[in-house]
N, C-alpha and C. Protein backbone atom coordinates (compact mmCIF):
# COMPACT_ATOMS: atom_id res chain seq x y z
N UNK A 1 0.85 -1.19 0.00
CA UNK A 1 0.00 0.00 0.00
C UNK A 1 0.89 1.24 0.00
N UNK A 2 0.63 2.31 -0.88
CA UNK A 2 1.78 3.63 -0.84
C UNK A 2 0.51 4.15 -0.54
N UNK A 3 0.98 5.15 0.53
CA UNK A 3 0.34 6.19 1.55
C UNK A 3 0.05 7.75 0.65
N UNK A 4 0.85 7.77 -0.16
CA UNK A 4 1.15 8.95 -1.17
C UNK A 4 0.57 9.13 -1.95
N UNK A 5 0.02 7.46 -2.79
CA UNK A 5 -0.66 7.72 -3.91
C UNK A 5 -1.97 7.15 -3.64
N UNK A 6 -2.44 7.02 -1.98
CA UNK A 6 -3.82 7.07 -2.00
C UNK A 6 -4.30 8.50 -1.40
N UNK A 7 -3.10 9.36 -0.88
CA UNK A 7 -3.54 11.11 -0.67
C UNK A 7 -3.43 11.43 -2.01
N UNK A 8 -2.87 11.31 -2.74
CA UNK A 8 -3.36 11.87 -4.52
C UNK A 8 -4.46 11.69 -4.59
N UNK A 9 -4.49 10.30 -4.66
CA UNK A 9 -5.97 9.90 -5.40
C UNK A 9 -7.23 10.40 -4.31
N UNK A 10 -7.10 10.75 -3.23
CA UNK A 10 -8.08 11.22 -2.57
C UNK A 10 -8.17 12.66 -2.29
N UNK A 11 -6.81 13.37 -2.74
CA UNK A 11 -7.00 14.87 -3.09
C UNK A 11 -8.12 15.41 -4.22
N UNK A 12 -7.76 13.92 -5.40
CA UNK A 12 -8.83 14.40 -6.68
C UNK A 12 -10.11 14.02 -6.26
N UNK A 13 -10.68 12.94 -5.38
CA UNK A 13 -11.99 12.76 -5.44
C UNK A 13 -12.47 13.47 -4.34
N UNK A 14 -11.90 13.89 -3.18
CA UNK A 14 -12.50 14.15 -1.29
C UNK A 14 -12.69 15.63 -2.34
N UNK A 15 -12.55 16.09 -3.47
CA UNK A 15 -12.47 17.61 -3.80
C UNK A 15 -13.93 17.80 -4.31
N UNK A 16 -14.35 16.56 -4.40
CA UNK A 16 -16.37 16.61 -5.32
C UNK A 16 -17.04 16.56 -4.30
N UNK A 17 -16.65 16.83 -2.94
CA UNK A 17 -17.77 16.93 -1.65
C UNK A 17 -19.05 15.87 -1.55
N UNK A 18 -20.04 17.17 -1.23
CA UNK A 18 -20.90 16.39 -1.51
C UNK A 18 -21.59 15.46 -2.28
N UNK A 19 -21.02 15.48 -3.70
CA UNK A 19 -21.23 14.31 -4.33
C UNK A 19 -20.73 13.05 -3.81
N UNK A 20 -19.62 12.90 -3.96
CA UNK A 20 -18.82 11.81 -3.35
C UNK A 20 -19.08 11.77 -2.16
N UNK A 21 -20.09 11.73 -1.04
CA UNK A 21 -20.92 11.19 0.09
C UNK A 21 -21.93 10.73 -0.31
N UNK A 22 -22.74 11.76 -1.36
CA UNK A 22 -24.22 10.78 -1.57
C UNK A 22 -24.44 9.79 -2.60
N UNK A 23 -23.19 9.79 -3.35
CA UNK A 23 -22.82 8.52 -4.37
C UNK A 23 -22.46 7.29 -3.36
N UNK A 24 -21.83 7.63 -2.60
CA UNK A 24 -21.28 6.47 -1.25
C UNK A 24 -22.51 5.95 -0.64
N UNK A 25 -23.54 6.62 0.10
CA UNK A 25 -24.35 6.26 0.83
C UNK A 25 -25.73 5.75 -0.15
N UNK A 26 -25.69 6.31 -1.46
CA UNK A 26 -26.56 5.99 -2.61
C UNK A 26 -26.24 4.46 -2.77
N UNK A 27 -24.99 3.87 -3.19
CA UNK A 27 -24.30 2.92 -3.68
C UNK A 27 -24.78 1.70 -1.87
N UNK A 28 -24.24 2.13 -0.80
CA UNK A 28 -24.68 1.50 -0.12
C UNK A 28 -25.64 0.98 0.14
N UNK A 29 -26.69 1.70 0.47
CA UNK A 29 -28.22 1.73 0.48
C UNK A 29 -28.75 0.79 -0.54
N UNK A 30 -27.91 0.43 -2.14
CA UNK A 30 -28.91 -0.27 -2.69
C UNK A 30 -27.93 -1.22 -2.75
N UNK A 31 -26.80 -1.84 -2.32
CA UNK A 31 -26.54 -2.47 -1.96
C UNK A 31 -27.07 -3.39 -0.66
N UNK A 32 -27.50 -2.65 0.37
CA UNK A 32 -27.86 -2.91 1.85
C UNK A 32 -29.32 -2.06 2.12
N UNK A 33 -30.56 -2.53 1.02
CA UNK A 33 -31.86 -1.05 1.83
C UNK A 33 -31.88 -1.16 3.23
N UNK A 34 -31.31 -2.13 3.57
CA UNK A 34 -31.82 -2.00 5.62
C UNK A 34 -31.01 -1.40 6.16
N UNK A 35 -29.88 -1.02 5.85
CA UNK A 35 -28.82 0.01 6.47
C UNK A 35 -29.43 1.37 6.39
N UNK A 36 -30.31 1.80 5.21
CA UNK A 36 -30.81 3.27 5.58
C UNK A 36 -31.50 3.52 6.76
N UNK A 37 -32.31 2.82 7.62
CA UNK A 37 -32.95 2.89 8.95
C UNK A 37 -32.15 3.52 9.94
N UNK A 38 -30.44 2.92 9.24
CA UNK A 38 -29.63 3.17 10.55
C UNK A 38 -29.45 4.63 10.42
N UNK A 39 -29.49 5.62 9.48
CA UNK A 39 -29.67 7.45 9.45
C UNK A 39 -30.48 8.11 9.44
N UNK A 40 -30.23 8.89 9.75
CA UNK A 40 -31.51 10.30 9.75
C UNK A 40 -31.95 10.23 8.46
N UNK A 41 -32.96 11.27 8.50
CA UNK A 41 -33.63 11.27 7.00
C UNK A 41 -32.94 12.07 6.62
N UNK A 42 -32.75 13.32 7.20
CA UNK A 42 -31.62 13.97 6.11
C UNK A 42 -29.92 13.50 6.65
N UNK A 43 -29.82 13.77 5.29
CA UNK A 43 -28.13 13.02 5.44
C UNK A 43 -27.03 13.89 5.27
N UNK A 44 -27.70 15.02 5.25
CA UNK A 44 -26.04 16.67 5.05
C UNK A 44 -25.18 16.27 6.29
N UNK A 45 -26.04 16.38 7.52
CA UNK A 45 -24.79 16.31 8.45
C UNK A 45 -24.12 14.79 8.56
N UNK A 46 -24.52 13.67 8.12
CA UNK A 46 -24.20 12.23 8.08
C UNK A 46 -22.61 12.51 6.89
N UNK A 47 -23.25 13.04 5.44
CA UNK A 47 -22.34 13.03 4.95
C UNK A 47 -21.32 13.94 4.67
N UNK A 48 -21.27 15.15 5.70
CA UNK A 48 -19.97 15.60 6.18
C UNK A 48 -18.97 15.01 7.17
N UNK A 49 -20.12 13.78 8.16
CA UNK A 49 -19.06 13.49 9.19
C UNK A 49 -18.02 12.23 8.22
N UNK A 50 -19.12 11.56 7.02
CA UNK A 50 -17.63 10.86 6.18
C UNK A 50 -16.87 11.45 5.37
N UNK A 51 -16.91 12.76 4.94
CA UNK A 51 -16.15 13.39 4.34
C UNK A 51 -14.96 13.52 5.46
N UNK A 52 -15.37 14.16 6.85
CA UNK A 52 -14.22 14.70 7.84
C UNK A 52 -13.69 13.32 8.22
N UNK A 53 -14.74 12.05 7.97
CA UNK A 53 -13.63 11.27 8.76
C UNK A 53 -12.78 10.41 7.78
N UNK A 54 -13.05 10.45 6.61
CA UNK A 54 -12.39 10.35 5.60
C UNK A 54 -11.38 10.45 5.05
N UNK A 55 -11.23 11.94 5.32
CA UNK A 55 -10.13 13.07 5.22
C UNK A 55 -8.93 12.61 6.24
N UNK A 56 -9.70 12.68 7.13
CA UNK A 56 -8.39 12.36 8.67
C UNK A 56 -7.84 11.18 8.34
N UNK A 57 -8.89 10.05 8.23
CA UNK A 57 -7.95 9.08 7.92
C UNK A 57 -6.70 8.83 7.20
N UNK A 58 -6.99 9.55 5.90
CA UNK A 58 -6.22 9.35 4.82
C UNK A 58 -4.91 10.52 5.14
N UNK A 59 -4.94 11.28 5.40
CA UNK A 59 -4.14 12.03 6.41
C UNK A 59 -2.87 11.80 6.72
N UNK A 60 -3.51 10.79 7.58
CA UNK A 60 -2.82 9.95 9.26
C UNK A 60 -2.14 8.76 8.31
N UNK A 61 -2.60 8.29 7.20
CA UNK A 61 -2.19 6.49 6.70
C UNK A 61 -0.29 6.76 6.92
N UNK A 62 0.30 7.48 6.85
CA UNK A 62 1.62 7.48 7.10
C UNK A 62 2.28 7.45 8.50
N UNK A 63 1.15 7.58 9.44
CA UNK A 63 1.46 8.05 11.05
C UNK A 63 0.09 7.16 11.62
N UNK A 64 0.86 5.58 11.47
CA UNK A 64 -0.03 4.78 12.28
C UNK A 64 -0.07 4.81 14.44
N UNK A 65 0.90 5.78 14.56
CA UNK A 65 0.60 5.96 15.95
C UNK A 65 -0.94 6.65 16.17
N UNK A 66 -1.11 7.79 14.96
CA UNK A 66 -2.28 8.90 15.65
C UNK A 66 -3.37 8.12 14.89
N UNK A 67 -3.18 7.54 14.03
CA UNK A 67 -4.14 6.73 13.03
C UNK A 67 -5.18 5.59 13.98
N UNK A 68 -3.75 4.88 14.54
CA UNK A 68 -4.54 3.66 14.73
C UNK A 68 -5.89 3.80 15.87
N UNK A 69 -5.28 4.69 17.22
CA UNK A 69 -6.40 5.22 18.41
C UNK A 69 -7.79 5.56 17.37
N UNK A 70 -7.53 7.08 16.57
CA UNK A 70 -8.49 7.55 15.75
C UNK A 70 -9.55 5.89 15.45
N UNK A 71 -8.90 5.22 14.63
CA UNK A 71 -9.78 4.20 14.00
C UNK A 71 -10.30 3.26 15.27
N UNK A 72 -9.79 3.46 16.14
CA UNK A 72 -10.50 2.42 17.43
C UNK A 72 -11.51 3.59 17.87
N UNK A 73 -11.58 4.37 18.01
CA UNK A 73 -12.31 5.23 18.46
C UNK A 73 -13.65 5.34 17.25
N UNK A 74 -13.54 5.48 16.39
CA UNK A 74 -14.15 5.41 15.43
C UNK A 74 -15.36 3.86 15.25
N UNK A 75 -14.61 2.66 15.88
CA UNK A 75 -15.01 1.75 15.71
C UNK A 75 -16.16 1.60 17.18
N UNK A 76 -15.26 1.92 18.34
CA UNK A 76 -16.39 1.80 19.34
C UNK A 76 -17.49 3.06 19.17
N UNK A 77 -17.27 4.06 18.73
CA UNK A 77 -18.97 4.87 18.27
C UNK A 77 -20.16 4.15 17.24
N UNK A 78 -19.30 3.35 16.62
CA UNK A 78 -20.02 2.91 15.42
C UNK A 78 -21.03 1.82 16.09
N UNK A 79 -20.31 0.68 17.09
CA UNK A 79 -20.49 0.05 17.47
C UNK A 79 -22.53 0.61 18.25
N UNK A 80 -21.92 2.02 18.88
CA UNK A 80 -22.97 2.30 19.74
C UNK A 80 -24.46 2.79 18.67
N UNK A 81 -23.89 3.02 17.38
CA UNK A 81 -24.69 2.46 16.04
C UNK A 81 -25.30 1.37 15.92
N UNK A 82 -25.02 1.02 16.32
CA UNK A 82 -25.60 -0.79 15.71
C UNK A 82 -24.61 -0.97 14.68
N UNK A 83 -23.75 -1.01 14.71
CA UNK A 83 -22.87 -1.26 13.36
C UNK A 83 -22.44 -2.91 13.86
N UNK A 84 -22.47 -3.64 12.78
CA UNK A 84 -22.14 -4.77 13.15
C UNK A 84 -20.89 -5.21 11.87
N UNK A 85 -20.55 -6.68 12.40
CA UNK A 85 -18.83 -7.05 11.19
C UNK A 85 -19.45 -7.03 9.95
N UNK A 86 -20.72 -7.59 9.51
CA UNK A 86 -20.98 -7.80 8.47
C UNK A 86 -20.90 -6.55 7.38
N UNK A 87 -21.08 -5.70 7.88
CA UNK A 87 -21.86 -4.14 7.69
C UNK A 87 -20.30 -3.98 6.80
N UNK A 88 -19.36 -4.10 7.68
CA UNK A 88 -17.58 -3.58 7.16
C UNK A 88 -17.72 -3.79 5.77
N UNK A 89 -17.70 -5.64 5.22
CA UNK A 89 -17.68 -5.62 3.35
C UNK A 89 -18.27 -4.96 2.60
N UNK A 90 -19.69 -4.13 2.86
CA UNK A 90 -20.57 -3.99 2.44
C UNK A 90 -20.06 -1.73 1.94
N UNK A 91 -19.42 -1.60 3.50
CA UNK A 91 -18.96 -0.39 2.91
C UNK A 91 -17.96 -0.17 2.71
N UNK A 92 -17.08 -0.94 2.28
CA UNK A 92 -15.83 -1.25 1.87
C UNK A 92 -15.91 -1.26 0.21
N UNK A 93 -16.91 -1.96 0.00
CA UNK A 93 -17.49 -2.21 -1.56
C UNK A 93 -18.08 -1.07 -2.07
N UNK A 94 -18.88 -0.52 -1.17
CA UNK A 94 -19.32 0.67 -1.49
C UNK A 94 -17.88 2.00 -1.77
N UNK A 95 -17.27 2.44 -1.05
CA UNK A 95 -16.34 2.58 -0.63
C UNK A 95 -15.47 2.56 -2.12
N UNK A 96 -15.14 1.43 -2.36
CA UNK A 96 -14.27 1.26 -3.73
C UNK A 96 -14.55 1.42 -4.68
N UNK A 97 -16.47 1.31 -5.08
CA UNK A 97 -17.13 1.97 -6.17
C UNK A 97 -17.09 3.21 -6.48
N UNK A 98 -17.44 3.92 -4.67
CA UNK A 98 -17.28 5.68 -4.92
C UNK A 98 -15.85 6.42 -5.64
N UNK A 99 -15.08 5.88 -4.83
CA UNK A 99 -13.64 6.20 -5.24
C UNK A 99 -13.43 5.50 -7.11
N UNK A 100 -13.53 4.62 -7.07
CA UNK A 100 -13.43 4.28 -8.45
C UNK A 100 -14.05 5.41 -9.64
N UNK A 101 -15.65 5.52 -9.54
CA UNK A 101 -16.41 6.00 -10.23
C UNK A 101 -15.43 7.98 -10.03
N UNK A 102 -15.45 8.26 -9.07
CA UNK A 102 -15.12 9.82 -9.36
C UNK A 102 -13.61 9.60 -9.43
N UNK A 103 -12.72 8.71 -9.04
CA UNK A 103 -11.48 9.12 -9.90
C UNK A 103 -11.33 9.02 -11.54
N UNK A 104 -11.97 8.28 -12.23
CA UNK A 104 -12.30 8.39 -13.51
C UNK A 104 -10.93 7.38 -14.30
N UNK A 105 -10.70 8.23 -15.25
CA UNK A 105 -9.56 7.43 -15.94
C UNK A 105 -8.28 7.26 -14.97
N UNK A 106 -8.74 8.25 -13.96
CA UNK A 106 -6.92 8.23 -12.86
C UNK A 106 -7.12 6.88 -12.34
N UNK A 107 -8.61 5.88 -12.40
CA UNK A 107 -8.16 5.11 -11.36
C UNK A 107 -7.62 3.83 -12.11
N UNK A 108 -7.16 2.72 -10.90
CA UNK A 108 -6.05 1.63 -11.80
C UNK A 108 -5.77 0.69 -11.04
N UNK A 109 -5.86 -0.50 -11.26
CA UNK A 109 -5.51 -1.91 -10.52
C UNK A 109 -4.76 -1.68 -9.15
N UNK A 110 -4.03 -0.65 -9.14
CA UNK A 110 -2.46 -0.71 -8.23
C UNK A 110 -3.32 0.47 -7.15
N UNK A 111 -4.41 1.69 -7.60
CA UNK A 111 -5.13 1.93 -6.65
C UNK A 111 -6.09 1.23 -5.64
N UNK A 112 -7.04 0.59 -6.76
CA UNK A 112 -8.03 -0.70 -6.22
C UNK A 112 -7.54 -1.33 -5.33
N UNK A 113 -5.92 -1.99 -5.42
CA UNK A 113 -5.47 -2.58 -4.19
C UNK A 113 -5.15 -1.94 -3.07
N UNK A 114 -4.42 -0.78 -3.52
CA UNK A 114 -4.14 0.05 -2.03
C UNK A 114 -5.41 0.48 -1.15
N UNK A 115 -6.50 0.82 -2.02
CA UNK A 115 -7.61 0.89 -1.57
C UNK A 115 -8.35 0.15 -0.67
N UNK A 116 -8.28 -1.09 -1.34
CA UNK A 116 -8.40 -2.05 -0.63
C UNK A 116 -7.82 -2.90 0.36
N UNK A 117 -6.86 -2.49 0.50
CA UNK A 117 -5.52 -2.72 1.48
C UNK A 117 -5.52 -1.61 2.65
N UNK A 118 -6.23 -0.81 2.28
CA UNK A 118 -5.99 0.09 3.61
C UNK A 118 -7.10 0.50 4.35
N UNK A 119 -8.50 0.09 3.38
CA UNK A 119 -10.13 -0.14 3.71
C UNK A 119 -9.65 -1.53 4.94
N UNK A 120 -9.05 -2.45 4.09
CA UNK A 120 -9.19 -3.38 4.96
C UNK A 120 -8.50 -3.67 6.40
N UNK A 121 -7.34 -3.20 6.44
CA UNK A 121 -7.00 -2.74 7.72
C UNK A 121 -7.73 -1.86 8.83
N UNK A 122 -8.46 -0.52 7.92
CA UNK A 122 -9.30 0.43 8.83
C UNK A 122 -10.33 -0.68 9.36
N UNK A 123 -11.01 -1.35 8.74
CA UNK A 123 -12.03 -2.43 8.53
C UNK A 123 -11.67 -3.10 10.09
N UNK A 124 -10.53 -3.76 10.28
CA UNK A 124 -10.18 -4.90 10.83
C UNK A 124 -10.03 -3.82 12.51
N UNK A 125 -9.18 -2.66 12.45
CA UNK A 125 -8.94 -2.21 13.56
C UNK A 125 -10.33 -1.54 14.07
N UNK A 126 -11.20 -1.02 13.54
CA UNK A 126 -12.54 -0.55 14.11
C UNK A 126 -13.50 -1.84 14.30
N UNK A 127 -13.38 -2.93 13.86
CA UNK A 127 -14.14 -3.96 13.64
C UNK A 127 -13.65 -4.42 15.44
N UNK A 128 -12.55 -4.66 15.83
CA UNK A 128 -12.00 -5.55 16.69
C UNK A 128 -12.24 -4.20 17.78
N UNK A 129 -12.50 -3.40 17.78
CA UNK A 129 -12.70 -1.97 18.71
C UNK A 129 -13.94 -1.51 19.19
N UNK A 130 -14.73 -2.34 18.21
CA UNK A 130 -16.23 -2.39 18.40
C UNK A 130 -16.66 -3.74 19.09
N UNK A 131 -15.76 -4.55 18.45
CA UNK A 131 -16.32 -5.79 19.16
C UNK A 131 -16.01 -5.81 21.39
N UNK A 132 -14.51 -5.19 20.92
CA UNK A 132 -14.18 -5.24 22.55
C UNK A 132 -15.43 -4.44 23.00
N UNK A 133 -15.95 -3.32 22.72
CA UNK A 133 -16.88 -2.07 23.61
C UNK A 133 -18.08 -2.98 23.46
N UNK A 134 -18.04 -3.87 22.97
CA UNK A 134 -19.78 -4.83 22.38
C UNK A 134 -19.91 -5.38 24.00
N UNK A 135 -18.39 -6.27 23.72
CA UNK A 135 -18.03 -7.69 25.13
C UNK A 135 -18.22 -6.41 26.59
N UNK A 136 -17.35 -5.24 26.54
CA UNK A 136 -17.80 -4.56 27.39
C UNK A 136 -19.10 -4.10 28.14
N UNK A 137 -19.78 -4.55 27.08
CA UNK A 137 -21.29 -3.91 27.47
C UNK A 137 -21.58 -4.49 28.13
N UNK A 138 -21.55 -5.82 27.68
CA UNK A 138 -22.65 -7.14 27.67
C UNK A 138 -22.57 -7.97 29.56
C-alpha cells in the first residue's frame, strides 16, 4: 500500500464533496436497503461526518501511531450504532465503487489494491474496537 498515492488519489476525489458522500451512501443503500434505517432522514450532516472522517484518515495512513487510536475510536462509536462485522464488506465495496467511479480514468488496478488494502486494515482495527466495547457492554 503507498500512503502517497492514496492522498493523490483522494485529493482528486474528497475535492467533489458532496457528491462523493451521496454517491457512497446511494451505492450503499442499494446495496444494503436496511442500512438506511440506521440514518436520519436527512443526510447533510451524516455526509460531512464521512467526508471529515475520511479526510483524517487518509491524512494519518503514514502516522499509524495517531491513526490507529483515531480508528479504534471510530469503531467503538459505530459500534454504539448498531454497526455490526458484516456491515464492514458492504462499505468497503461501497467505498471502492465511490472512489473508483469519481477518480475516472486516474483510477487503476495498483489503486483498487491500495484501496483495498488500507479499507481493509481500517475495517479490521474498528471492527476488533467495536467488538471489545460490544463484550464490554454485555
Amino acid at each position: 500500500m503507498d500512503p502517497q498515492r492514496l492522498k493523490k488519489n483522494f485529493a482528486l476525489v474528497g475535492g467533489k464533496g458532496e457528491d462523493v458522500a451521496a454517491y457512497f451512501y446511494a451505492d450503499l443503500f442499494e446495496r444494503e436497503p436496511a442500512l438506511r434505517t440506521m440514518f436520519p432522514a436527512s443526510m447533510e450532516k451524516q455526509q460531512e461526518k464521512l467526508l471529515a472522517a475520511l479526510s483524517h484518515i487518509v491524512s494519518l495512513l503514514d502516522d499509524t501511531e495517531t491513526l490507529v487510536p483515531f480508528l479504534q475510536d471510530l469503531g467503538r462509536q459505530h459500534n454504539g450504532y448498531g454497526v455490526k462485522e458484516e456491515h464492514f464488506p458492504l462499505v468497503g465495496a461501497s467505498l471502492l465503487a465511490t472512489l473508483a467511479y469519481f477518480s475516472g480514468p486516474e483510477w487503476s488496478k495498483e489503486l483498487e489494491e491500495d484501496w483495498a488494502a488500507a479499507y481493509g486494515l481500517a475495517a479490521q482495527i474498528m471492527s476488533e474496537a467495536a467488538a471489545e466495547a460490544a463484550a464490554s457492554q454485555a
